[in-house]
C-alpha atoms as a PDB file:
ATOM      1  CA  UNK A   1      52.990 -36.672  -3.474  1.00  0.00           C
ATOM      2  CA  UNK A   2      50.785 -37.196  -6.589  1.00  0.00           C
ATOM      3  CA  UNK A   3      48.371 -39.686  -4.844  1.00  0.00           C
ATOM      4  CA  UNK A   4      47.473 -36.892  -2.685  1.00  0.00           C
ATOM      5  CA  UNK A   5      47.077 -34.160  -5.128  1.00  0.00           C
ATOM      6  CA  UNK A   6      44.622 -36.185  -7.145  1.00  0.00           C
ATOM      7  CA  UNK A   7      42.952 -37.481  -3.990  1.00  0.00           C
ATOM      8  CA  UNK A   8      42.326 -33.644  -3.439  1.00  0.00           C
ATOM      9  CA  UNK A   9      41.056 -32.820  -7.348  1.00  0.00           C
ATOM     10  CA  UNK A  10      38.866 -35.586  -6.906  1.00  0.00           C
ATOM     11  CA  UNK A  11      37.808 -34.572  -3.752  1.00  0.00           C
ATOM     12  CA  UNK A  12      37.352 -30.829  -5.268  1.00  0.00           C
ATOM     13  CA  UNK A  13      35.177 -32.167  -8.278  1.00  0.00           C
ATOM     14  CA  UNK A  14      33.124 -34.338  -6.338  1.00  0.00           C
ATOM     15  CA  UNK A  15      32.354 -31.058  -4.330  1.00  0.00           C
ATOM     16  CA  UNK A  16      31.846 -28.767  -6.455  1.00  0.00           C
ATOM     17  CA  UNK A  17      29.007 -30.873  -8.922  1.00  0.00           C
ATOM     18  CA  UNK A  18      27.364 -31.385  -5.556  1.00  0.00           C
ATOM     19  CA  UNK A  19      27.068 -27.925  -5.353  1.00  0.00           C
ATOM     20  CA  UNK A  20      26.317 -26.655  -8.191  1.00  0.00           C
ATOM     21  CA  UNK A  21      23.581 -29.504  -9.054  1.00  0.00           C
ATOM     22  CA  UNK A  22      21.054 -28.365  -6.526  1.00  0.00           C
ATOM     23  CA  UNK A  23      20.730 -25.367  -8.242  1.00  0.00           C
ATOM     24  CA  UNK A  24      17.793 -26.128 -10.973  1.00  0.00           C
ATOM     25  CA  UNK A  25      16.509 -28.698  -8.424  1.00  0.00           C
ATOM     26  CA  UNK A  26      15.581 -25.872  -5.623  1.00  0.00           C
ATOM     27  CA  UNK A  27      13.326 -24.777  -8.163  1.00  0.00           C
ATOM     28  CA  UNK A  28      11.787 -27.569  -8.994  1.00  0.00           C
ATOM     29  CA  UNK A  29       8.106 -28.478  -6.851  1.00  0.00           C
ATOM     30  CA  UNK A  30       5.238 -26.148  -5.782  1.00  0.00           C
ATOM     31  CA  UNK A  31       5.480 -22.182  -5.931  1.00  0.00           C
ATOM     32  CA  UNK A  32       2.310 -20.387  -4.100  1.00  0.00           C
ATOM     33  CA  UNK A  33       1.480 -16.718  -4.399  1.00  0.00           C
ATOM     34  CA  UNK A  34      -0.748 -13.521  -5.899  1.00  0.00           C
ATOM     35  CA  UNK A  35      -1.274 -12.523  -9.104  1.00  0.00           C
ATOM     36  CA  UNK A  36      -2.868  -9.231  -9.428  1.00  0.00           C
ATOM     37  CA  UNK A  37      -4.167  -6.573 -12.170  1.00  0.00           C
ATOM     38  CA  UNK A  38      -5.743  -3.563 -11.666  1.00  0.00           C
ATOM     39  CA  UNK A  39      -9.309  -5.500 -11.406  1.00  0.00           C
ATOM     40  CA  UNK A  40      -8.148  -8.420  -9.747  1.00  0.00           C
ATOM     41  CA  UNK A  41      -6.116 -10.570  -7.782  1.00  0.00           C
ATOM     42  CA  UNK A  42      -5.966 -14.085  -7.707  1.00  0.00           C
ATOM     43  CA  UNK A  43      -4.148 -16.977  -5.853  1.00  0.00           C
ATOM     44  CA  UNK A  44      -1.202 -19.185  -8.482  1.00  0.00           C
ATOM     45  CA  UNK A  45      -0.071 -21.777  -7.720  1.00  0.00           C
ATOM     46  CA  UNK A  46       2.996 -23.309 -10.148  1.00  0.00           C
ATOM     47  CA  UNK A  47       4.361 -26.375 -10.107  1.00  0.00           C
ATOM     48  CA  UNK A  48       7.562 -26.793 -12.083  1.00  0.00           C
ATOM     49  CA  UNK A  49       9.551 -29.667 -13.183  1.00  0.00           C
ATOM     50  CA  UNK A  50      12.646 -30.429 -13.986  1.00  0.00           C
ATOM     51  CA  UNK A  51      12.100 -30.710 -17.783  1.00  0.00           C
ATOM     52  CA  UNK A  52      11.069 -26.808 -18.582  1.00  0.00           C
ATOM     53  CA  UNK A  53       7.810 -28.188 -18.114  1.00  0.00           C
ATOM     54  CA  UNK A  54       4.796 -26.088 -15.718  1.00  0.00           C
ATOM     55  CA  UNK A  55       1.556 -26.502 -14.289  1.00  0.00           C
ATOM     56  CA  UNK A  56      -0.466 -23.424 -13.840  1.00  0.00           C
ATOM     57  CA  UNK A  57      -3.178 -23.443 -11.128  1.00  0.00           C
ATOM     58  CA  UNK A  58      -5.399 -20.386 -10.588  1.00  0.00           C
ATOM     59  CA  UNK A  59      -7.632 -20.483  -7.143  1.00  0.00           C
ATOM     60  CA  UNK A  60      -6.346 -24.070  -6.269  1.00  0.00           C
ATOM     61  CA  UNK A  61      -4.964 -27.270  -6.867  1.00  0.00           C
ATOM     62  CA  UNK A  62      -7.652 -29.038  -9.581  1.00  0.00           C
ATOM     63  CA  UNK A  63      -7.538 -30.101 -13.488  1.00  0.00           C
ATOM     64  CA  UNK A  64     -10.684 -27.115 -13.666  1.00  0.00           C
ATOM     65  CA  UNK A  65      -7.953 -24.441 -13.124  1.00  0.00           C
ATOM     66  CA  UNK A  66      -4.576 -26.460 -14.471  1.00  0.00           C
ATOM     67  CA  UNK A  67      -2.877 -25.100 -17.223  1.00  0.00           C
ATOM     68  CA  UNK A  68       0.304 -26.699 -19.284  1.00  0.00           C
ATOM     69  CA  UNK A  69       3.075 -24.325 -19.752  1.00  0.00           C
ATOM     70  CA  UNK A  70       6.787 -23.756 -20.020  1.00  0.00           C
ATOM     71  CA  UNK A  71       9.604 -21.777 -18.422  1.00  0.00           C
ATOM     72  CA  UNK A  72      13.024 -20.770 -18.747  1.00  0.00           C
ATOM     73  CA  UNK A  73      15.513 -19.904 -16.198  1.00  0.00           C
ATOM     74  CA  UNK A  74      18.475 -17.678 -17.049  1.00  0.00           C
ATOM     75  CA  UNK A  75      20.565 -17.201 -14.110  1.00  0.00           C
ATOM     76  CA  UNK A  76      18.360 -15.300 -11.913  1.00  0.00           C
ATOM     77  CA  UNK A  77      15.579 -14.166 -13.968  1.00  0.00           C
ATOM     78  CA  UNK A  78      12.725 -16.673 -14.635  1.00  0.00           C
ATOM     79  CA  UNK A  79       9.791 -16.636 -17.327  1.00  0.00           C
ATOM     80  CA  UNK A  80       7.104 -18.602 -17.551  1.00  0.00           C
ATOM     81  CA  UNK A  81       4.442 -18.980 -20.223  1.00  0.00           C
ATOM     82  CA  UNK A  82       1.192 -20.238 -20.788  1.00  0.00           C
ATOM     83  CA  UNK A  83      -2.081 -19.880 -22.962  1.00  0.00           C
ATOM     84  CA  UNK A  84      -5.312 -19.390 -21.323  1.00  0.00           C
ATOM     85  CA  UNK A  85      -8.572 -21.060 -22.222  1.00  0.00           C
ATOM     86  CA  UNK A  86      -9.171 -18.285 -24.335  1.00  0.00           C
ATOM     87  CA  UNK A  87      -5.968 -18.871 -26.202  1.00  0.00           C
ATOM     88  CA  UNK A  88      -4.319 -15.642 -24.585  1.00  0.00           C
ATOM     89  CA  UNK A  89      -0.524 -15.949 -24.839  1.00  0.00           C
ATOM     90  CA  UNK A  90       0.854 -15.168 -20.787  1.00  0.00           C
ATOM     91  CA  UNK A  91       4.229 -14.841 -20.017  1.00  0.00           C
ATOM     92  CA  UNK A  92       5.307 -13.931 -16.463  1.00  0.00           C
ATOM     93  CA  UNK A  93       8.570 -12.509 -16.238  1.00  0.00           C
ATOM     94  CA  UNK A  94      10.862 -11.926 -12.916  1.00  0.00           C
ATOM     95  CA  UNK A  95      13.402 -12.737 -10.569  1.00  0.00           C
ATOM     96  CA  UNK A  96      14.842 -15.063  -8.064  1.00  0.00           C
ATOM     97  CA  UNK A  97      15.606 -14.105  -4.736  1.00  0.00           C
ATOM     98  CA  UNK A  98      19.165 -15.104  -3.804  1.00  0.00           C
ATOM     99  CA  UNK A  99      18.102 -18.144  -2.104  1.00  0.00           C
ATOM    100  CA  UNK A 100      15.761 -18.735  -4.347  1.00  0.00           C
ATOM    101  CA  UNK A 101      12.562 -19.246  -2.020  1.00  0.00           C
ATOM    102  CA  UNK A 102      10.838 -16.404  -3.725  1.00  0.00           C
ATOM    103  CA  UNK A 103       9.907 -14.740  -7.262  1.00  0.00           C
ATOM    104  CA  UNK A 104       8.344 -11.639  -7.962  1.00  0.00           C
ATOM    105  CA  UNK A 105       7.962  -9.932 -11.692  1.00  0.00           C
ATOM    106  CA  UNK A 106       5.612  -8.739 -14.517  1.00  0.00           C
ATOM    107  CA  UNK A 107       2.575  -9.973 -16.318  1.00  0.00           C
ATOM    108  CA  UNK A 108       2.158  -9.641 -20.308  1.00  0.00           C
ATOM    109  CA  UNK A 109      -0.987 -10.704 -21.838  1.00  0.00           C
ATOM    110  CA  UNK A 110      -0.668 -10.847 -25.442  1.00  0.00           C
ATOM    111  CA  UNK A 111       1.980  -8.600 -25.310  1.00  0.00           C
ATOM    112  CA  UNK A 112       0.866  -6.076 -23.115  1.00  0.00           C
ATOM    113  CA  UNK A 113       1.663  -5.534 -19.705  1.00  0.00           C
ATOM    114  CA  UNK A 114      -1.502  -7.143 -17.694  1.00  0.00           C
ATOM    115  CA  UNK A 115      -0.335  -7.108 -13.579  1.00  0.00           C
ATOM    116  CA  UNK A 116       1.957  -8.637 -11.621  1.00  0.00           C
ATOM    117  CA  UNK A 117       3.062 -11.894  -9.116  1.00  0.00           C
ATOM    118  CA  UNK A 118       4.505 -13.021  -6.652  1.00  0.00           C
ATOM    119  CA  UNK A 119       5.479 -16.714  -5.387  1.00  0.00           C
ATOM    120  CA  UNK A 120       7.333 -18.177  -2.600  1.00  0.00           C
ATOM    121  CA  UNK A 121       9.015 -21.732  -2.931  1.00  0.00           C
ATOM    122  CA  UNK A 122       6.800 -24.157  -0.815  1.00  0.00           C
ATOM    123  CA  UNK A 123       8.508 -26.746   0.889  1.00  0.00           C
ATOM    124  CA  UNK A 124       5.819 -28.883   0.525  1.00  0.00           C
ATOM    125  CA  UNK A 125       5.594 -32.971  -0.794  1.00  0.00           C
ATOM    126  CA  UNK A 126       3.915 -33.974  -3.500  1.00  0.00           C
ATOM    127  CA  UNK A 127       1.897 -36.442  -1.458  1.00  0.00           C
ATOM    128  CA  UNK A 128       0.407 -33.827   0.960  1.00  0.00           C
ATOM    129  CA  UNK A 129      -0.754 -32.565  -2.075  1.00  0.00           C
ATOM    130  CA  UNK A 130      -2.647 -35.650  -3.714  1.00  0.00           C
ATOM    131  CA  UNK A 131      -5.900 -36.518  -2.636  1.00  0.00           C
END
């Protein structure tokens, strides 16, 4: 009868914004990978929040290498950007794996194309991290 069918909707709703709210969050936390050039290649590390907001670590974890940045996520592409000490505009652009454990894409320094990344998800807690 009609108790049952909206027992089920409920049921269906409830289900579905469980799944579809991890989404965003999977992304959320440390990312760990390469960045290279043609002179160079350097460890990132990104940590990204749930507001848009980034961190941008090159080498490691410290407030020496942190830069502030931003990033937008449309379906699966991601880009990221950032201005260097030098006031260099960087934006990263790329991908998502399906699972989204993984990232790969270009480099564009001032608008030019400047190398490119990769970063895998780390499933790592913040407290490990802190000193």
């Amino acid at each position: 009868g009609i108790m049952k069918a909206l027992l089920f909707l409920m049921t269906a709703t409830v289900f579905t914004s469980f799944v579809n709210r991890p989404v965003d969050d999977d992304l959320d936390g440390y990312w760990m990978g390469y960045y290279h050039s043609d002179i160079s290649k350097e460890k990132v590390i990104i940590k990204l929040d749930g507001d848009d907001r980034m961190d941008f670590y090159t080498g490691g974890i410290d407030d020496h290498t942190k830069l502030e940045g931003s990033y937008k996520i449309f379906g699966d592409s991601v880009a990221f950007s950032y201005k260097t000490i030098d006031g260099e505009e960087v934006v990263m652009q790329g991908h998502f794996n399906h699972r989204r454990t993984y990232m790969d894409g270009i480099c564009r320094t001032n608008n030019k194309p400047s190398g490119s990344f990769y970063l895998e998800k780390q499933k790592l807690e913040e407290r490990i991290v802190e000193p």
